[in-house]
N, C-alpha and C. Protein backbone atom coordinates (compact mmCIF):
# COMPACT_ATOMS: atom_id res chain seq x y z
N UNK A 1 193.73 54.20 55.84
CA UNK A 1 192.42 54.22 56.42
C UNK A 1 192.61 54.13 57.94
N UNK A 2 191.75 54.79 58.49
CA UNK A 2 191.90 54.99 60.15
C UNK A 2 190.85 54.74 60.73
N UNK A 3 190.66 54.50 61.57
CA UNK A 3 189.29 54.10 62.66
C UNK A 3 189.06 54.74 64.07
N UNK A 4 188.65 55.46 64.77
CA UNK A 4 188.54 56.17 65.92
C UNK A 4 187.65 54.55 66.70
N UNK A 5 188.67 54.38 67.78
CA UNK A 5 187.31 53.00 68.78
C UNK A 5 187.17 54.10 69.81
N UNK A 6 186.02 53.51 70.25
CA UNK A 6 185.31 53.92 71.17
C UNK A 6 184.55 52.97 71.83
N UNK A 7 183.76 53.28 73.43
CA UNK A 7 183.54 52.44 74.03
C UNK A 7 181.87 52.96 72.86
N UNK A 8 180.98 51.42 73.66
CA UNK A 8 179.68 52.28 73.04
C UNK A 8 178.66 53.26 73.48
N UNK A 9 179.38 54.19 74.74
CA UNK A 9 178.81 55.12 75.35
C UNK A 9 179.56 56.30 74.73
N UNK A 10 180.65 56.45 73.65
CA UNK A 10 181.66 57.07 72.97
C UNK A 10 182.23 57.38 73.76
N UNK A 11 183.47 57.26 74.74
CA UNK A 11 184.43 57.26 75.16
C UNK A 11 185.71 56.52 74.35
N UNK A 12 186.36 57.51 73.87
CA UNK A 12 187.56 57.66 73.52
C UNK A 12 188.57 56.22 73.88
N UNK A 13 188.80 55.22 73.27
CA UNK A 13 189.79 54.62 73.56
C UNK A 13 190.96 54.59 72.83
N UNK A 14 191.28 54.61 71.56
CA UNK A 14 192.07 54.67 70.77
C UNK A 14 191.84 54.79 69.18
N UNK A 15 192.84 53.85 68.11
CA UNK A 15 192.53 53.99 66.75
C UNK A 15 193.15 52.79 66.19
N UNK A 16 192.18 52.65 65.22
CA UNK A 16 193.08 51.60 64.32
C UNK A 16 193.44 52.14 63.11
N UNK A 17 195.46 51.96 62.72
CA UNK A 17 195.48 52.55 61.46
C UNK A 17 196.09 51.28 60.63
N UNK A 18 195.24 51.19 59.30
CA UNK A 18 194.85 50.63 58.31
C UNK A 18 196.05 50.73 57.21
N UNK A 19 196.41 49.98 56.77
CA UNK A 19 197.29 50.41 55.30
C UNK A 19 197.17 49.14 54.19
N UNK A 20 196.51 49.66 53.13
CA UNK A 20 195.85 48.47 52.12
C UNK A 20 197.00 48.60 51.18
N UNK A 21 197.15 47.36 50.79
CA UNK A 21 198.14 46.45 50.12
C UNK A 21 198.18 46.71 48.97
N UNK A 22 199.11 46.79 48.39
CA UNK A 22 199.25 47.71 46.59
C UNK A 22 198.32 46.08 45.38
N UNK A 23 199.09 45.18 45.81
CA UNK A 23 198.34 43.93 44.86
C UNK A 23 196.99 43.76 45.67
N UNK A 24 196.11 44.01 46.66
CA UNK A 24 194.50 44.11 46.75
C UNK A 24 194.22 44.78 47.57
N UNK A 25 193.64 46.06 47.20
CA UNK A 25 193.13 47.11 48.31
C UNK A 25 192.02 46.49 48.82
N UNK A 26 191.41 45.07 49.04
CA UNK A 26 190.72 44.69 50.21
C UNK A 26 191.43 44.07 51.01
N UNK A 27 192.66 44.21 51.50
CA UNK A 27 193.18 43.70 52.07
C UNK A 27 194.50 44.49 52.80
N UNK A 28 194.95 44.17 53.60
CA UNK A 28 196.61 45.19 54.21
C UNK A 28 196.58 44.49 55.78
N UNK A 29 197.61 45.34 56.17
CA UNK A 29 198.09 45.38 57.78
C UNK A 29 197.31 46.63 58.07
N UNK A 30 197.32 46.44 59.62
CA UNK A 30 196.73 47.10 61.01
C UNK A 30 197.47 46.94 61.91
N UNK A 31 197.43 47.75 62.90
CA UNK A 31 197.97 48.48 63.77
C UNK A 31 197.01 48.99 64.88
N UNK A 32 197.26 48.96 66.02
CA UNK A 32 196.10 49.20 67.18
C UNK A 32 196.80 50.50 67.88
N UNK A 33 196.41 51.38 68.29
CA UNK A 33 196.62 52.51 68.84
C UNK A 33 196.04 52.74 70.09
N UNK A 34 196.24 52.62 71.85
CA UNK A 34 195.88 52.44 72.55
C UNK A 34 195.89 53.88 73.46
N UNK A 35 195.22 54.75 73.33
CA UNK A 35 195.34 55.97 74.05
C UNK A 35 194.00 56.66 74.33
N UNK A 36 193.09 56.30 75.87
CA UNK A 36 192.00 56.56 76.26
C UNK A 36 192.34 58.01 76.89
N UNK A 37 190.91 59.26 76.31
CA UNK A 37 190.85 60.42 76.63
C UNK A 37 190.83 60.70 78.22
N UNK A 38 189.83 59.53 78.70
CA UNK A 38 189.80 59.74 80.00
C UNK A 38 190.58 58.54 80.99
N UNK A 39 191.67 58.92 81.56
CA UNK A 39 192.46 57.84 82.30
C UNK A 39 191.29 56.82 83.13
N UNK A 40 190.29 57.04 83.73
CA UNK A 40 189.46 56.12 84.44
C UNK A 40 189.31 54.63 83.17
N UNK A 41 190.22 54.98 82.06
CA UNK A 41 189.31 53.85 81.13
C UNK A 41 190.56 52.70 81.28
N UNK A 42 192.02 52.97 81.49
CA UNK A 42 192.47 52.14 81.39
C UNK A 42 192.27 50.85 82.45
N UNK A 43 191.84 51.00 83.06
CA UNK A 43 191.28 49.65 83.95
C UNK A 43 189.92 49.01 83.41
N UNK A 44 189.26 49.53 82.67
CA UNK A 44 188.33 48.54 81.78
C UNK A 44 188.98 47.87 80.99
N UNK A 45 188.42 46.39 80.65
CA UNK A 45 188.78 45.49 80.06
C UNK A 45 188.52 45.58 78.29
N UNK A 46 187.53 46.64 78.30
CA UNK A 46 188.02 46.78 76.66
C UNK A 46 189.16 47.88 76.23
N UNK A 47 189.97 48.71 77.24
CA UNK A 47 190.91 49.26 76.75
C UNK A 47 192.79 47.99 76.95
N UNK A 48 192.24 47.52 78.06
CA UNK A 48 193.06 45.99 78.06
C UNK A 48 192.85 45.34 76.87
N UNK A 49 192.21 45.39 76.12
CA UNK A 49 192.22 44.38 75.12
C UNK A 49 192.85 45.36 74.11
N UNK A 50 192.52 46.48 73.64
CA UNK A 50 193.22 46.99 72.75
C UNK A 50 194.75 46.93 72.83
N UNK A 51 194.86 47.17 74.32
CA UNK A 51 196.78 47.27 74.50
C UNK A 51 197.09 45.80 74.09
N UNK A 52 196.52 45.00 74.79
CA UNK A 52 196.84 43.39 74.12
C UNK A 52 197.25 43.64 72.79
N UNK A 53 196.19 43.90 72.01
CA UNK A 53 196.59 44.18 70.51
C UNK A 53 197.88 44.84 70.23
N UNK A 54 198.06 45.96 70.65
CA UNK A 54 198.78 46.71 70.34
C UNK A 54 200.08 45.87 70.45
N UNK A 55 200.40 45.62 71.79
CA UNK A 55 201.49 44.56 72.09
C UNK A 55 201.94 43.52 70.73
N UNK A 56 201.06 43.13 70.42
CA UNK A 56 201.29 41.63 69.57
C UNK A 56 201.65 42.23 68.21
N UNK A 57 201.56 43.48 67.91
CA UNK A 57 201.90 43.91 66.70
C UNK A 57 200.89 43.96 65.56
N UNK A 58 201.73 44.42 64.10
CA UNK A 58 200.86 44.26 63.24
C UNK A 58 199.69 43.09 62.95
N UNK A 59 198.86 43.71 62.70
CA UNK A 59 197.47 42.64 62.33
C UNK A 59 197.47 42.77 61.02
N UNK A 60 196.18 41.49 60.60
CA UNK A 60 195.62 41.49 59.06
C UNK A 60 194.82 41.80 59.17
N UNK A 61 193.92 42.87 57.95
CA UNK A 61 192.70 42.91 57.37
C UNK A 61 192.35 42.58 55.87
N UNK A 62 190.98 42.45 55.69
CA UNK A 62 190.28 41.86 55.10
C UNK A 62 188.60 42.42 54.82
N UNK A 63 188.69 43.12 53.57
CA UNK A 63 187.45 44.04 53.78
C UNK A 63 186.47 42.92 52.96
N UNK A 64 185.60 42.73 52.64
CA UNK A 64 184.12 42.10 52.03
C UNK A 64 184.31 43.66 51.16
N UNK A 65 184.25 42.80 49.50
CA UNK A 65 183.48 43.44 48.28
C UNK A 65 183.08 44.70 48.48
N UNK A 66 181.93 44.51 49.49
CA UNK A 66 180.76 45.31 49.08
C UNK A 66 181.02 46.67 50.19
N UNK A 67 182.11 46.09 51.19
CA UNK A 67 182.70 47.61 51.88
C UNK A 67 182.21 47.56 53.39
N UNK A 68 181.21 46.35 53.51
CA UNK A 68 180.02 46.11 54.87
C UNK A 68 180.93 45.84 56.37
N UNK A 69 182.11 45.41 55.99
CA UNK A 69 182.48 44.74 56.91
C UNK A 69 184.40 44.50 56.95
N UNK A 70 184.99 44.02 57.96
CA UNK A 70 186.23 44.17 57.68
C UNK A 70 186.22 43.12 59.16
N UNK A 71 187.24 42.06 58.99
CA UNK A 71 188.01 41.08 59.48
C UNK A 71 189.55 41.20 59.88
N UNK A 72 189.82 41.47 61.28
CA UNK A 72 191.04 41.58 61.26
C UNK A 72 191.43 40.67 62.34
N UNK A 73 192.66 40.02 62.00
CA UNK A 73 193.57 39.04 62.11
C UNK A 73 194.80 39.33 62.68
N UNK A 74 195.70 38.09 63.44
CA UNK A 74 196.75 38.00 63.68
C UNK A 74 197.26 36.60 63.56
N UNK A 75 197.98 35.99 63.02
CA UNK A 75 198.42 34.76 63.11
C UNK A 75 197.67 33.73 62.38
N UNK A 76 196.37 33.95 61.85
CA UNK A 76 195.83 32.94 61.35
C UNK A 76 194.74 32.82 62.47
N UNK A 77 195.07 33.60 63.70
CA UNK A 77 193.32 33.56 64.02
C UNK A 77 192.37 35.27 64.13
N UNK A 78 191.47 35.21 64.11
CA UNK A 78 190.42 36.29 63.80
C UNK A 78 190.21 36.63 65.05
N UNK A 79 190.28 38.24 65.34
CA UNK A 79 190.14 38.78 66.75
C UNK A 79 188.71 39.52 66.88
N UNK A 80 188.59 40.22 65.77
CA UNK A 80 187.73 41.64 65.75
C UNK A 80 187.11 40.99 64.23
N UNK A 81 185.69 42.07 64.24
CA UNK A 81 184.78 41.79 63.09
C UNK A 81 184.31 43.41 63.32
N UNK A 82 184.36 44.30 62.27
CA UNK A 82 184.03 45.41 62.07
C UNK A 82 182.76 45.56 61.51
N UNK A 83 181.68 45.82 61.61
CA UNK A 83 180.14 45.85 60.86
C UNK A 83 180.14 47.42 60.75
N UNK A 84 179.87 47.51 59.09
CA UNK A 84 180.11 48.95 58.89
C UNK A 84 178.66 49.37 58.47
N UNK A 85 178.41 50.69 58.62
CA UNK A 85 176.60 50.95 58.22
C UNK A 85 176.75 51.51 56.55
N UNK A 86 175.54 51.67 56.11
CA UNK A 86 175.73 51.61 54.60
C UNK A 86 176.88 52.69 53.10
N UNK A 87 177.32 53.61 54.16
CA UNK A 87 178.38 54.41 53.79
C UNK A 87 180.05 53.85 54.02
N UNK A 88 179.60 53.04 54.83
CA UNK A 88 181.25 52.53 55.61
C UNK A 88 182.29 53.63 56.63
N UNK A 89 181.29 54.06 56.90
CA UNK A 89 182.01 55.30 57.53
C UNK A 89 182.12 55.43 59.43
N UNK A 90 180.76 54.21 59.99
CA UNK A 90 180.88 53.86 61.11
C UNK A 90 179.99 52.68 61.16
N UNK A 91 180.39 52.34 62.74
CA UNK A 91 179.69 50.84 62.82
C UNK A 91 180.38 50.44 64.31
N UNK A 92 180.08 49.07 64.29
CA UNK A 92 180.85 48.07 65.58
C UNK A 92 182.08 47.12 65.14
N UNK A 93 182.45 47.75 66.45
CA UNK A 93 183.59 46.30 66.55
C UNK A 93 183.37 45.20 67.09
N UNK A 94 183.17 44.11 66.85
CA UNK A 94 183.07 42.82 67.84
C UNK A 94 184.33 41.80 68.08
N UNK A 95 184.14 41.57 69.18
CA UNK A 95 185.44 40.63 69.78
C UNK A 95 185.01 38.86 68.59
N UNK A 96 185.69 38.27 68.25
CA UNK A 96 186.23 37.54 67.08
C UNK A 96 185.59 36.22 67.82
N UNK A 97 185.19 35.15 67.95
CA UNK A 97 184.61 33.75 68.58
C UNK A 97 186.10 33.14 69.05
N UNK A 98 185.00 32.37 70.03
CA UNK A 98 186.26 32.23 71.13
C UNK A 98 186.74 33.11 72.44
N UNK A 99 186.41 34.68 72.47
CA UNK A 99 186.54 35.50 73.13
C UNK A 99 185.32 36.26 73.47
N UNK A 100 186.49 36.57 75.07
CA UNK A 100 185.26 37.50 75.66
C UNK A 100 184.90 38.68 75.17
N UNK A 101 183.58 38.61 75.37
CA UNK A 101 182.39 39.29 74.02
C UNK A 101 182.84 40.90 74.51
N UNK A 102 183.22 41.47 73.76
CA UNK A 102 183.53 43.29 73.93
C UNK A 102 182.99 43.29 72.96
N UNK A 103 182.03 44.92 72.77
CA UNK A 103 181.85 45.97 71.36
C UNK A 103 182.91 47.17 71.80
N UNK A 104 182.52 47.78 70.63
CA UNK A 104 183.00 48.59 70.45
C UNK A 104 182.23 49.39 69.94
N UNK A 105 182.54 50.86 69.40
CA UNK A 105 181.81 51.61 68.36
C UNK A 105 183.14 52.45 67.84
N UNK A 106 182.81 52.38 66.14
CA UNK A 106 184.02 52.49 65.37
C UNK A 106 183.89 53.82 64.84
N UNK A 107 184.53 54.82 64.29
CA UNK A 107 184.22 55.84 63.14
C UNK A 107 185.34 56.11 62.29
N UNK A 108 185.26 56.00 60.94
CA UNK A 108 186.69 55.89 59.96
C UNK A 108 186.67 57.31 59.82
N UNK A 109 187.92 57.81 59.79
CA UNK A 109 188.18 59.39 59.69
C UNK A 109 188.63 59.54 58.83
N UNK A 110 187.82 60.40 57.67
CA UNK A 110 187.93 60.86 56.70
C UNK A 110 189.40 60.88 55.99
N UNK A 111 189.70 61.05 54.75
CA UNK A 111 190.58 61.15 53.85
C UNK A 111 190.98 62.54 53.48
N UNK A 112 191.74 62.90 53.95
CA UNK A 112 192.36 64.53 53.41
C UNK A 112 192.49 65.07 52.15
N UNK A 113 191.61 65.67 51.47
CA UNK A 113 192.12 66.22 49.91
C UNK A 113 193.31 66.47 49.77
């Protein structure tokens, strides 16, 4: 599973790629992908935060049942909160409590026949 971020004016910042866990597909590692379309972005502080990510390595996720939402992790603390709209196909990212407040805007890219 993959994620296109974006700022929430859709500017291109990078991706998150997803890989769910054979014993519970609500759950796996992540991976942050830090590569903004337009160079003016790397000096904003929400493409700094993605490279942060990226740096620190694999993350955890954690999807909710019902598909609404996804929690991802590093270490035992919570960074990002994904709010997905009723297909699960896009939504927001929010920066995790404790941190400075970034969105995002997310879109999961489809599955290849």
């Amino acid at each position: 599973m993959t994620f296109i971020i974006q700022t929430p004016d859709g500017q291109h910042l990078g991706s998150i790629l997803m890989s769910e866990s054979a014993a519970d597909p609500l759950s796996g590692h992540c991976v942050f992908v830090a590569v903004p379309k337009d160079p003016l972005l790397v000096a904003k502080p929400a493409y700094k935060r993605l490279v942060m990510h990226r740096e620190m390595g694999e993350h955890q996720f954690q999807r909710t049942p019902c598909g609404d939402s996804i929690r991802i992790s590093c270490n035992n603390s919570l960074y990002f909160v994904i709010q997905l709209d009723g297909e699960g196909k896009s939504g927001t990212m929010i920066s995790g409590p404790g941190q400075e407040s970034i969105q995002y805007s997310v879109a999961r890219v489809p599955k290849k026949a």
